[in-house]
PDB file of N, CA and C in Angstrom:
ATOM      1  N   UNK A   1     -18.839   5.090 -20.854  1.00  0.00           N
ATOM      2  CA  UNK A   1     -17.550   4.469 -21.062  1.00  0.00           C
ATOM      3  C   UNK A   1     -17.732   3.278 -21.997  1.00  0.00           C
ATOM      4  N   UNK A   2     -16.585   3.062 -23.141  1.00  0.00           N
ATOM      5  CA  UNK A   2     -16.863   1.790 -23.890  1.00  0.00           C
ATOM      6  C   UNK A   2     -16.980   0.674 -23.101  1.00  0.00           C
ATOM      7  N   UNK A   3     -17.706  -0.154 -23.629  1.00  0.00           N
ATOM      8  CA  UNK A   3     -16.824  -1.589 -23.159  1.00  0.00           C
ATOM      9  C   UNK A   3     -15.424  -2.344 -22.928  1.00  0.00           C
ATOM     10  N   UNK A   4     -14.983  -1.686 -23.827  1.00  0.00           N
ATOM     11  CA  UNK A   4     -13.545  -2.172 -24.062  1.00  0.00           C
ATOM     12  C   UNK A   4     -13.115  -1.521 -22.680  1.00  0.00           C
ATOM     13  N   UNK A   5     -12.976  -0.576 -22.606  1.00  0.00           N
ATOM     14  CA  UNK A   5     -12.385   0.238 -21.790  1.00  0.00           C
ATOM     15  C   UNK A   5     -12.922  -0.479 -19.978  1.00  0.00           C
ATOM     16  N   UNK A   6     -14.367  -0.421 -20.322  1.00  0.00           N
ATOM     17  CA  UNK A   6     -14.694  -0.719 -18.966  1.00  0.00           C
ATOM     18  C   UNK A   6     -14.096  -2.489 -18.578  1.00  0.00           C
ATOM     19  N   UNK A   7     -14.478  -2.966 -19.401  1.00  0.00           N
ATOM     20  CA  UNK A   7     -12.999  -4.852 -19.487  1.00  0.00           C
ATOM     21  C   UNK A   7     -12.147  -4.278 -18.370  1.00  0.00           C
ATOM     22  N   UNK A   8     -11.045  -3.609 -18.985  1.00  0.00           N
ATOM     23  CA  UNK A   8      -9.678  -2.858 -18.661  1.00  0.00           C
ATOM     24  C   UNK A   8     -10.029  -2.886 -17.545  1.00  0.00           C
ATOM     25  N   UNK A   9     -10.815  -1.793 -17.129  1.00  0.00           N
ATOM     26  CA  UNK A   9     -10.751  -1.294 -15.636  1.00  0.00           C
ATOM     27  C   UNK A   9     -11.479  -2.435 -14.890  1.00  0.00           C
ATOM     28  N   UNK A  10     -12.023  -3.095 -15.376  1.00  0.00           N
ATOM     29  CA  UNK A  10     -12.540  -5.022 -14.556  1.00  0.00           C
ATOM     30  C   UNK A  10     -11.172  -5.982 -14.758  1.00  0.00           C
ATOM     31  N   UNK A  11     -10.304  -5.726 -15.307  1.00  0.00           N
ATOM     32  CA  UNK A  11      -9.378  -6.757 -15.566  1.00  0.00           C
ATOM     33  C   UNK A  11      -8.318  -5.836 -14.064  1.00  0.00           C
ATOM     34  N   UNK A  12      -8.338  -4.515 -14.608  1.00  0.00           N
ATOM     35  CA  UNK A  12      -7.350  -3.836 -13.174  1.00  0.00           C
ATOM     36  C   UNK A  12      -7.364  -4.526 -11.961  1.00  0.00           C
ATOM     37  N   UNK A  13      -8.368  -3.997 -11.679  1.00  0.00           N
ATOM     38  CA  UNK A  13      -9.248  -4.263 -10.235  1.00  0.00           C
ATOM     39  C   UNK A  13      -9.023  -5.636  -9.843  1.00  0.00           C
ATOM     40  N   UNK A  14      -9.111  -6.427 -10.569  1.00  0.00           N
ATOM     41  CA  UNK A  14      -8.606  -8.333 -10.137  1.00  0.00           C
ATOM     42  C   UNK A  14      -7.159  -7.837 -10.401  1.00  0.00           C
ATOM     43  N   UNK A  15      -6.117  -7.438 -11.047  1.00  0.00           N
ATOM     44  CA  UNK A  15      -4.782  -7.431 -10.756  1.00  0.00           C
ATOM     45  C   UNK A  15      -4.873  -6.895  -9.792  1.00  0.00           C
ATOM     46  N   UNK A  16      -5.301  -5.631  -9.074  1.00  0.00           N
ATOM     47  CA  UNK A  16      -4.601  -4.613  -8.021  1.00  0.00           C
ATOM     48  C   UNK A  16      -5.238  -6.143  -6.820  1.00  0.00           C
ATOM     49  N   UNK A  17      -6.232  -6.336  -6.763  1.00  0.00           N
ATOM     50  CA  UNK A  17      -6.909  -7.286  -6.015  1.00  0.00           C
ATOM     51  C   UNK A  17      -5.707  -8.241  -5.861  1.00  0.00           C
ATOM     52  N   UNK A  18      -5.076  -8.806  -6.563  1.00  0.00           N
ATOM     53  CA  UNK A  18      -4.139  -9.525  -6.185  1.00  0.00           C
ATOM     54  C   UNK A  18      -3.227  -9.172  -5.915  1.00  0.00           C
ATOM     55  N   UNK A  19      -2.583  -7.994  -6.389  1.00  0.00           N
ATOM     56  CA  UNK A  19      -1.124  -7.603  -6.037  1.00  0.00           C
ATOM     57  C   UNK A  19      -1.279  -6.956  -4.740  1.00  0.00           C
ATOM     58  N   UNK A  20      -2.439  -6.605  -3.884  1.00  0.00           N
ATOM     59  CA  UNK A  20      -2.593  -6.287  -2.516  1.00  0.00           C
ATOM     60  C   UNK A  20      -2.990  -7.880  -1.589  1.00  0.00           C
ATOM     61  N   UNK A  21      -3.344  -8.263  -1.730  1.00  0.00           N
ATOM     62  CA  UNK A  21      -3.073  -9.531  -1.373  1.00  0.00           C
ATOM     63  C   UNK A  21      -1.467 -10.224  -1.312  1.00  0.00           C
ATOM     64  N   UNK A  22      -0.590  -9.835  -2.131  1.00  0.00           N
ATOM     65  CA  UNK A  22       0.324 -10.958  -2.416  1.00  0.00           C
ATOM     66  C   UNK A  22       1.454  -9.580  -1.161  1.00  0.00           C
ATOM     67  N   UNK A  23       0.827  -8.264  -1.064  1.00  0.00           N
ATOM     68  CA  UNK A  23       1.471  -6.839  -0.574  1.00  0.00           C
ATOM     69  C   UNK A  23       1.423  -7.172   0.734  1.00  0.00           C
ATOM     70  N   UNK A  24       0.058  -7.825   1.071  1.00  0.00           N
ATOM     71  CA  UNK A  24      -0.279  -7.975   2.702  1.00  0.00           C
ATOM     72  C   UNK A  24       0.457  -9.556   3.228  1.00  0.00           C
ATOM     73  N   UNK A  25       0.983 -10.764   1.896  1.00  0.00           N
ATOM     74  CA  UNK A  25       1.575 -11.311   2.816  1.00  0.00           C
ATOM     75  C   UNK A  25       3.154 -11.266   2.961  1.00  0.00           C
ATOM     76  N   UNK A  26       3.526 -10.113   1.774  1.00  0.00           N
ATOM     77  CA  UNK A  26       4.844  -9.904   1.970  1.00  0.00           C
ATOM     78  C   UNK A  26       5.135  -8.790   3.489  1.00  0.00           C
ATOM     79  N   UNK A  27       3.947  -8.331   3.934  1.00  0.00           N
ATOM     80  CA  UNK A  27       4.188  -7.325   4.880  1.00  0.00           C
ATOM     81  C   UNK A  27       4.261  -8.067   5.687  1.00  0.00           C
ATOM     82  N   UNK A  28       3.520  -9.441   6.181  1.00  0.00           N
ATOM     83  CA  UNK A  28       3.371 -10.122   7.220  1.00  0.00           C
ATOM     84  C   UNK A  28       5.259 -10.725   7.590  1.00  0.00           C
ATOM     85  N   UNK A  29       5.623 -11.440   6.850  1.00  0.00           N
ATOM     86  CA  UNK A  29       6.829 -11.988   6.275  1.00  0.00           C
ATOM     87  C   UNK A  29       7.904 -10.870   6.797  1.00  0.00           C
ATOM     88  N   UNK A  30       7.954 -10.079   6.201  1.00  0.00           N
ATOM     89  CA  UNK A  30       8.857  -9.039   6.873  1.00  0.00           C
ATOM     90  C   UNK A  30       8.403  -8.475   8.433  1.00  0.00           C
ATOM     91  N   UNK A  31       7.501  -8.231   8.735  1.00  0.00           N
ATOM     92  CA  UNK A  31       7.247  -8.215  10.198  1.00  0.00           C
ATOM     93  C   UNK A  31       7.917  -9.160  11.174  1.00  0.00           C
ATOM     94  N   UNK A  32       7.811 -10.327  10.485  1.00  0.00           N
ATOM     95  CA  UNK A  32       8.095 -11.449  11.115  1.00  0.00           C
ATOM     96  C   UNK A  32       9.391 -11.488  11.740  1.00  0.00           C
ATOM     97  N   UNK A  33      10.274 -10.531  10.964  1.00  0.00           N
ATOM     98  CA  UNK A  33      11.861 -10.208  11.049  1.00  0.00           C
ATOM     99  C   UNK A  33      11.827  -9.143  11.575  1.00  0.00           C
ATOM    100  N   UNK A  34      10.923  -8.590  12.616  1.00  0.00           N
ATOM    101  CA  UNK A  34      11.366  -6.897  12.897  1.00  0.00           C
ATOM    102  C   UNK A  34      10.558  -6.878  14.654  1.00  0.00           C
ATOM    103  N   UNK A  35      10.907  -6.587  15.333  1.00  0.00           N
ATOM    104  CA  UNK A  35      10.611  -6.338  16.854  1.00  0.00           C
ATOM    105  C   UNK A  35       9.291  -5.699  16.636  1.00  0.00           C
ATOM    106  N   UNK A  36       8.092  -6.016  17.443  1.00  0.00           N
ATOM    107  CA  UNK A  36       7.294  -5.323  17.937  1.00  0.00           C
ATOM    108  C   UNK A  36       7.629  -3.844  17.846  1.00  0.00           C
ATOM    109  N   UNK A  37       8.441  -3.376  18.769  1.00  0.00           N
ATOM    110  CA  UNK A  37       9.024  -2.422  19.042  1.00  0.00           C
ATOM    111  C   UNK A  37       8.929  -1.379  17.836  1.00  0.00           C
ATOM    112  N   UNK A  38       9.888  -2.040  17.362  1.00  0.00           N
ATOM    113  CA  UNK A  38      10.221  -1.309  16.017  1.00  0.00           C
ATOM    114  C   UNK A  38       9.482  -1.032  15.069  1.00  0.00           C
ATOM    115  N   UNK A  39       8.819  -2.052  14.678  1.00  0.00           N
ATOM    116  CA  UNK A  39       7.613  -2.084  13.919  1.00  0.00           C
ATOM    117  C   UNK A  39       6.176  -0.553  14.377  1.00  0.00           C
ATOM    118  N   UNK A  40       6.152  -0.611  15.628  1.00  0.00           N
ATOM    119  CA  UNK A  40       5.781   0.578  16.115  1.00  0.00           C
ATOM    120  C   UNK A  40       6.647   1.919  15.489  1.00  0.00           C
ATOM    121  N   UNK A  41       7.790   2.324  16.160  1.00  0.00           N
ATOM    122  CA  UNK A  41       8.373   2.992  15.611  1.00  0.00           C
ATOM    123  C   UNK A  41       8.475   3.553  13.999  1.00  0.00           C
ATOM    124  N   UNK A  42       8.370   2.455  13.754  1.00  0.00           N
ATOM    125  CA  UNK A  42       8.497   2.923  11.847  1.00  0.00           C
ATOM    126  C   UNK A  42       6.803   3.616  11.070  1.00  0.00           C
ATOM    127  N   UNK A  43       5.860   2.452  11.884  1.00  0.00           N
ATOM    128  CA  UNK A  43       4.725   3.204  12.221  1.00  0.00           C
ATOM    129  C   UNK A  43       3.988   4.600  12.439  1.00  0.00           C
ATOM    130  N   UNK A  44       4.962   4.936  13.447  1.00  0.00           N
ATOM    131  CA  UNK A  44       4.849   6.727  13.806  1.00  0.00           C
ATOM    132  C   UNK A  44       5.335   7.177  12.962  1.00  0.00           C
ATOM    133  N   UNK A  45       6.528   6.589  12.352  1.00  0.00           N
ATOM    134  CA  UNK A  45       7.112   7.346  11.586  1.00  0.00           C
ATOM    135  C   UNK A  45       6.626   7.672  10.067  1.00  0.00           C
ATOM    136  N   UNK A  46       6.151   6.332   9.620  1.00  0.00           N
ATOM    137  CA  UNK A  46       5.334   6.016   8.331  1.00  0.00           C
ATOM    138  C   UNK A  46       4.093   7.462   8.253  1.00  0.00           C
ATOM    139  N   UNK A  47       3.296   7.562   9.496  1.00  0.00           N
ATOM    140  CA  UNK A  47       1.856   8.233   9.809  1.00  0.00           C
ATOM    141  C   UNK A  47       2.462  10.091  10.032  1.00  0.00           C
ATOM    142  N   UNK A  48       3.761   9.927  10.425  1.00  0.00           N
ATOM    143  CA  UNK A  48       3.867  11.402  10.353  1.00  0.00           C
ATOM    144  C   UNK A  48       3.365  11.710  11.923  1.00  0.00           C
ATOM    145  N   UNK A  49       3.358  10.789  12.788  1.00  0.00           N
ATOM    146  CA  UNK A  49       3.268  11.183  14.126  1.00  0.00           C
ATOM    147  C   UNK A  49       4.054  11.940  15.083  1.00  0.00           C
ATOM    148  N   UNK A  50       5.640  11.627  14.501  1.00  0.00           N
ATOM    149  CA  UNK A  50       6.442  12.372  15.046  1.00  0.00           C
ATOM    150  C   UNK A  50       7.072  13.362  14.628  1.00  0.00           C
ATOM    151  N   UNK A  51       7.780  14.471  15.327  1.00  0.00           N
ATOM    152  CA  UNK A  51       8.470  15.078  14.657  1.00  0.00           C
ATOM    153  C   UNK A  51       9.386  15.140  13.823  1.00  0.00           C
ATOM    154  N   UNK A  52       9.754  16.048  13.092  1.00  0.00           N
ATOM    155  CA  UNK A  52      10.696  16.092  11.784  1.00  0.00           C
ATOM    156  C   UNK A  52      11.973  15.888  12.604  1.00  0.00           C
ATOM    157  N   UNK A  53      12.293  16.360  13.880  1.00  0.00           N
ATOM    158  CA  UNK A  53      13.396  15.975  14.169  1.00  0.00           C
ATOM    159  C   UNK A  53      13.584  14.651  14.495  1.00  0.00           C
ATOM    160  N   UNK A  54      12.749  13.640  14.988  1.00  0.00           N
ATOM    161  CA  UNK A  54      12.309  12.257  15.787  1.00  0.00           C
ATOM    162  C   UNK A  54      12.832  11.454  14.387  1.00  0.00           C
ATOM    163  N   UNK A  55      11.837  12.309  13.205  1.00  0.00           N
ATOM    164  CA  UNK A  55      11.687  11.301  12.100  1.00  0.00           C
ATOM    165  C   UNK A  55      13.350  11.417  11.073  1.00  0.00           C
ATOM    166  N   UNK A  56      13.887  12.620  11.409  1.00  0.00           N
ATOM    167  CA  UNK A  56      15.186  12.369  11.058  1.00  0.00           C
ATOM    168  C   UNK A  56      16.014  11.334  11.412  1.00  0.00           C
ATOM    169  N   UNK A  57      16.262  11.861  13.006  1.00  0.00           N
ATOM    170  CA  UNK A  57      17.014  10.566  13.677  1.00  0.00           C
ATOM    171  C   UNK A  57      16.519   9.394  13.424  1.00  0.00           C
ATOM    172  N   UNK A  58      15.423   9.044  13.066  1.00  0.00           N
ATOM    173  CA  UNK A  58      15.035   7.484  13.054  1.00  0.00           C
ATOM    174  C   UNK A  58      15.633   7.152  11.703  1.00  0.00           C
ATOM    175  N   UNK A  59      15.648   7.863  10.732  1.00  0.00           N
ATOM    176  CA  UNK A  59      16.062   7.861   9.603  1.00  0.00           C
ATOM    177  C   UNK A  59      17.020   7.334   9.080  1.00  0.00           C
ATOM    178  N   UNK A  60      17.993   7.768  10.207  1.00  0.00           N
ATOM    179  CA  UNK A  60      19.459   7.246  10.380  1.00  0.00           C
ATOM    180  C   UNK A  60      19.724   5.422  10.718  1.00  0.00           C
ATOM    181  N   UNK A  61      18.686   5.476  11.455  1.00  0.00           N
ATOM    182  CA  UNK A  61      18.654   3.844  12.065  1.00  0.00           C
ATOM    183  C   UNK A  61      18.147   2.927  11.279  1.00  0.00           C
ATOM    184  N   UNK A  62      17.361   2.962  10.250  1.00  0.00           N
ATOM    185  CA  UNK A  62      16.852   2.175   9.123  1.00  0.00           C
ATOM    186  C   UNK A  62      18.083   1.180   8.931  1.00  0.00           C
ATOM    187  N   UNK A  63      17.721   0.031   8.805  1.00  0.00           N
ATOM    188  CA  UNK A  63      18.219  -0.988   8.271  1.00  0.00           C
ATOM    189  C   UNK A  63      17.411  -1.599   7.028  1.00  0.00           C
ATOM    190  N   UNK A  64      17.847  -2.526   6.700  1.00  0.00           N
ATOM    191  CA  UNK A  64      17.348  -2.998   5.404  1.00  0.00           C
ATOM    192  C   UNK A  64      15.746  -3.695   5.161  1.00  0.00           C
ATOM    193  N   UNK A  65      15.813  -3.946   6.404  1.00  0.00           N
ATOM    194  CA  UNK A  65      14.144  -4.610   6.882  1.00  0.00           C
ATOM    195  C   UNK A  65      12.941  -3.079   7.009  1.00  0.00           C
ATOM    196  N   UNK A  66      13.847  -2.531   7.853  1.00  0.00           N
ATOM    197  CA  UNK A  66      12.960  -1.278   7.920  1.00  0.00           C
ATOM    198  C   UNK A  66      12.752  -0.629   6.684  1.00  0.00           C
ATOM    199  N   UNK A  67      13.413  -0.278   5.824  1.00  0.00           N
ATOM    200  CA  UNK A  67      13.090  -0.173   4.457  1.00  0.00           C
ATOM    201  C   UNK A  67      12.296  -0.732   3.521  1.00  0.00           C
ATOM    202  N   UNK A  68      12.646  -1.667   3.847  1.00  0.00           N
ATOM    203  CA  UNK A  68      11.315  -3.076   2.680  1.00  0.00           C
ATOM    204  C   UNK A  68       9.875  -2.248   3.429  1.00  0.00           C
ATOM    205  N   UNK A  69       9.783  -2.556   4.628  1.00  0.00           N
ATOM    206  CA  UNK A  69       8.390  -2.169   5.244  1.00  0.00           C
ATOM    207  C   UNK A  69       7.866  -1.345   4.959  1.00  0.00           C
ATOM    208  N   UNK A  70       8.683   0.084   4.927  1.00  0.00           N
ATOM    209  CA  UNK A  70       8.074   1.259   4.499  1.00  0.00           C
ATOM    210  C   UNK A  70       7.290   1.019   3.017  1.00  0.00           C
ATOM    211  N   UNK A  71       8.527   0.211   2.223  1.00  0.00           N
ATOM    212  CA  UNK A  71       7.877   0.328   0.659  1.00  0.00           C
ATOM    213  C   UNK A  71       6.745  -0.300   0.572  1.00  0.00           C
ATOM    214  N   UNK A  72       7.124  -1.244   1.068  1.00  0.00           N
ATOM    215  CA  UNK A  72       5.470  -2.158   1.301  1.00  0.00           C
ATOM    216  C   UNK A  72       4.799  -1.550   1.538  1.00  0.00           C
ATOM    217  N   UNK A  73       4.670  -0.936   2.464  1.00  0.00           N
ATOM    218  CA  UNK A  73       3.177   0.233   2.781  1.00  0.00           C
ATOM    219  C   UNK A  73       3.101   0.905   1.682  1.00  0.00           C
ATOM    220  N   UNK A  74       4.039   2.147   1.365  1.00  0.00           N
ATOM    221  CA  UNK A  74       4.064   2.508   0.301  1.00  0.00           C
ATOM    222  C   UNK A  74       3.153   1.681  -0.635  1.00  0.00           C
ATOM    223  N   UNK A  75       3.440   0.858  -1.563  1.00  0.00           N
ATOM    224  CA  UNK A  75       3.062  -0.291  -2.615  1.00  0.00           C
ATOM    225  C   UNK A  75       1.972  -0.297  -2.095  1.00  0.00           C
ATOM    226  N   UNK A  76       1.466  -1.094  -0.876  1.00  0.00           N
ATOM    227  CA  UNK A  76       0.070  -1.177  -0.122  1.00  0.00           C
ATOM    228  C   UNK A  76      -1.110   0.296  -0.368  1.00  0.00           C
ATOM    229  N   UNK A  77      -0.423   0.911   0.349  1.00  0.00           N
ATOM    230  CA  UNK A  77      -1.432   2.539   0.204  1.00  0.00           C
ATOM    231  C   UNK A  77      -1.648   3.071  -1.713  1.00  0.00           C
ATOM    232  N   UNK A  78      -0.291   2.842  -2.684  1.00  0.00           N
ATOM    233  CA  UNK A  78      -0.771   3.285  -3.320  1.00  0.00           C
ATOM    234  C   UNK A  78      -1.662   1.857  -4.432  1.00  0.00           C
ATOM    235  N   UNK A  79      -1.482   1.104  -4.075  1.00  0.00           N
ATOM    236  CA  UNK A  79      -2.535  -0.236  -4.826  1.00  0.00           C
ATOM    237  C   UNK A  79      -3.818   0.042  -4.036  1.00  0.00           C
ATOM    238  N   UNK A  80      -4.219   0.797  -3.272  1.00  0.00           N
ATOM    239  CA  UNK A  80      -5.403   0.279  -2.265  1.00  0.00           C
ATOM    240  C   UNK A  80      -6.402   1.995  -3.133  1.00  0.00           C
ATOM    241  N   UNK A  81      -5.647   2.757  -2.819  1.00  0.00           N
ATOM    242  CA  UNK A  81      -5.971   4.076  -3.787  1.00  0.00           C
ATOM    243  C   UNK A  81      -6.090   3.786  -5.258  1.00  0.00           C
ATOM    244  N   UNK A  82      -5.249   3.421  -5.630  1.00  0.00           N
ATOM    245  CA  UNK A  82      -6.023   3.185  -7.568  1.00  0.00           C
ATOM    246  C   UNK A  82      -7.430   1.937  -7.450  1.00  0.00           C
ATOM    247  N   UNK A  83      -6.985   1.362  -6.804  1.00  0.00           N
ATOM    248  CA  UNK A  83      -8.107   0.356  -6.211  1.00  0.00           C
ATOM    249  C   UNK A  83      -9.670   1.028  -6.079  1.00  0.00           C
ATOM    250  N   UNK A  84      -9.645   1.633  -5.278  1.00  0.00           N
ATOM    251  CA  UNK A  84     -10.320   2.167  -4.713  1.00  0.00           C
ATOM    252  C   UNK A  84     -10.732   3.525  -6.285  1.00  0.00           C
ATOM    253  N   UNK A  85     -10.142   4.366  -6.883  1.00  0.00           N
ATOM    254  CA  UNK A  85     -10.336   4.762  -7.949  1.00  0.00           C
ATOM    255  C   UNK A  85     -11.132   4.013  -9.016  1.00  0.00           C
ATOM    256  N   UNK A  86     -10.412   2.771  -8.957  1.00  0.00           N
ATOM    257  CA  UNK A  86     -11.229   1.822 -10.241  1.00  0.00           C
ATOM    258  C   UNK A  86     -12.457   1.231  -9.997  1.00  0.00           C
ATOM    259  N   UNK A  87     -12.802   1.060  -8.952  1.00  0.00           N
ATOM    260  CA  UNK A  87     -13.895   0.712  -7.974  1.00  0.00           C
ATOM    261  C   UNK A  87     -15.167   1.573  -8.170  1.00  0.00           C
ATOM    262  N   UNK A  88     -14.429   2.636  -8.182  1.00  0.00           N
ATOM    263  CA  UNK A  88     -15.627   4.069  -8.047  1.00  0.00           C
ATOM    264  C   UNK A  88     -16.068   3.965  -9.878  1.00  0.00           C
ATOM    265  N   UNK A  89     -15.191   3.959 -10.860  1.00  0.00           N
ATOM    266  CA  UNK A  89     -14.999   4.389 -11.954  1.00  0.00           C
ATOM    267  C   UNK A  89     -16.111   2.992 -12.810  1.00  0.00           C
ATOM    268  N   UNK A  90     -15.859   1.829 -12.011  1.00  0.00           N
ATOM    269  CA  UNK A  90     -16.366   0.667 -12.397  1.00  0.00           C
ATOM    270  C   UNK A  90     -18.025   0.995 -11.896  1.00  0.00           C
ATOM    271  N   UNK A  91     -18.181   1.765 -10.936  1.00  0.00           N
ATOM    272  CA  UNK A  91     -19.516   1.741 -10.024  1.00  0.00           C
ATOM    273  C   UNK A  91     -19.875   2.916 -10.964  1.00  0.00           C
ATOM    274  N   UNK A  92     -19.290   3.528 -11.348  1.00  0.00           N
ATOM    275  CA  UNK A  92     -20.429   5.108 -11.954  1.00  0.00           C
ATOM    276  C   UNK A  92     -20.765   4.342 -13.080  1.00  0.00           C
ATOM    277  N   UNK A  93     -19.873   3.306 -13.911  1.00  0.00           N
ATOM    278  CA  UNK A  93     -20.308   3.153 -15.200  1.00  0.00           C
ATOM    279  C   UNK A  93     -20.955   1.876 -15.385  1.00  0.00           C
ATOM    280  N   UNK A  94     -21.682   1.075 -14.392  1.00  0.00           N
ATOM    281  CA  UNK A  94     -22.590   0.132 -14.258  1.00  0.00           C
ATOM    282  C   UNK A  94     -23.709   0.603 -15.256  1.00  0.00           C
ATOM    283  N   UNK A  95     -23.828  -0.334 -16.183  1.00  0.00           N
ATOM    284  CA  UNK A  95     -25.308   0.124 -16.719  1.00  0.00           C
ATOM    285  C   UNK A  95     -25.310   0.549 -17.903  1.00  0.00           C
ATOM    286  N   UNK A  96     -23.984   1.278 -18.216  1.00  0.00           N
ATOM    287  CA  UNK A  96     -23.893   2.563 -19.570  1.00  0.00           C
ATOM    288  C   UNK A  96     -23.005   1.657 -20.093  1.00  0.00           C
ATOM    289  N   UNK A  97     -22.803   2.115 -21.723  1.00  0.00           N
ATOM    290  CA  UNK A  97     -22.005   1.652 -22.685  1.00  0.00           C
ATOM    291  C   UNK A  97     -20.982   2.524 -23.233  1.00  0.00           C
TER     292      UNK A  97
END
């Protein structure tokens, strides 16, 4: 891999590094506004624990908090995966030019 290129994917990795950081304290923040309870609930629901019928009806009950959360995870899982991509991509090309 060039240099140039490999920069890039070292410059990524400190953005995603931060934008999961700034992901985990917006998740905290919104928790803060949502029941135990619920927070569970959206949980199962997030993981695919429950059924398609469970996860319908819950579907219905979303409010605006419950929404942010999901995306957040969302945002969270997919920054933690390219993360984790650039990581690997940065580690094979240690060494080479």
């Amino acid at each position: 891999m060039k240099k140039a290129d490999l920069d890039f994917v070292n410059e990524m990795v400190v953005q995603l590094d931060l934008s999961i950081a700034s992901l985990i304290e917006d998740e905290k923040r919104i928790k803060e506004k949502i029941s135990e309870d619920r927070i569970e609930e959206l949980r199962e629901y997030w993981l695919m624990e429950i059924t398609e019928e469970e996860s319908q009806e819950l579907k219905t009950t979303f409010d605006h908090w419950d929404k942010i959360l999901i995306r957040t995870w969302a945002h969270l899982r997919r920054s933690h995966d390219t993360r984790a991509k650039a990581g690997q991509t940065v580690m094979k090309n240690q060494g080479t030019d």
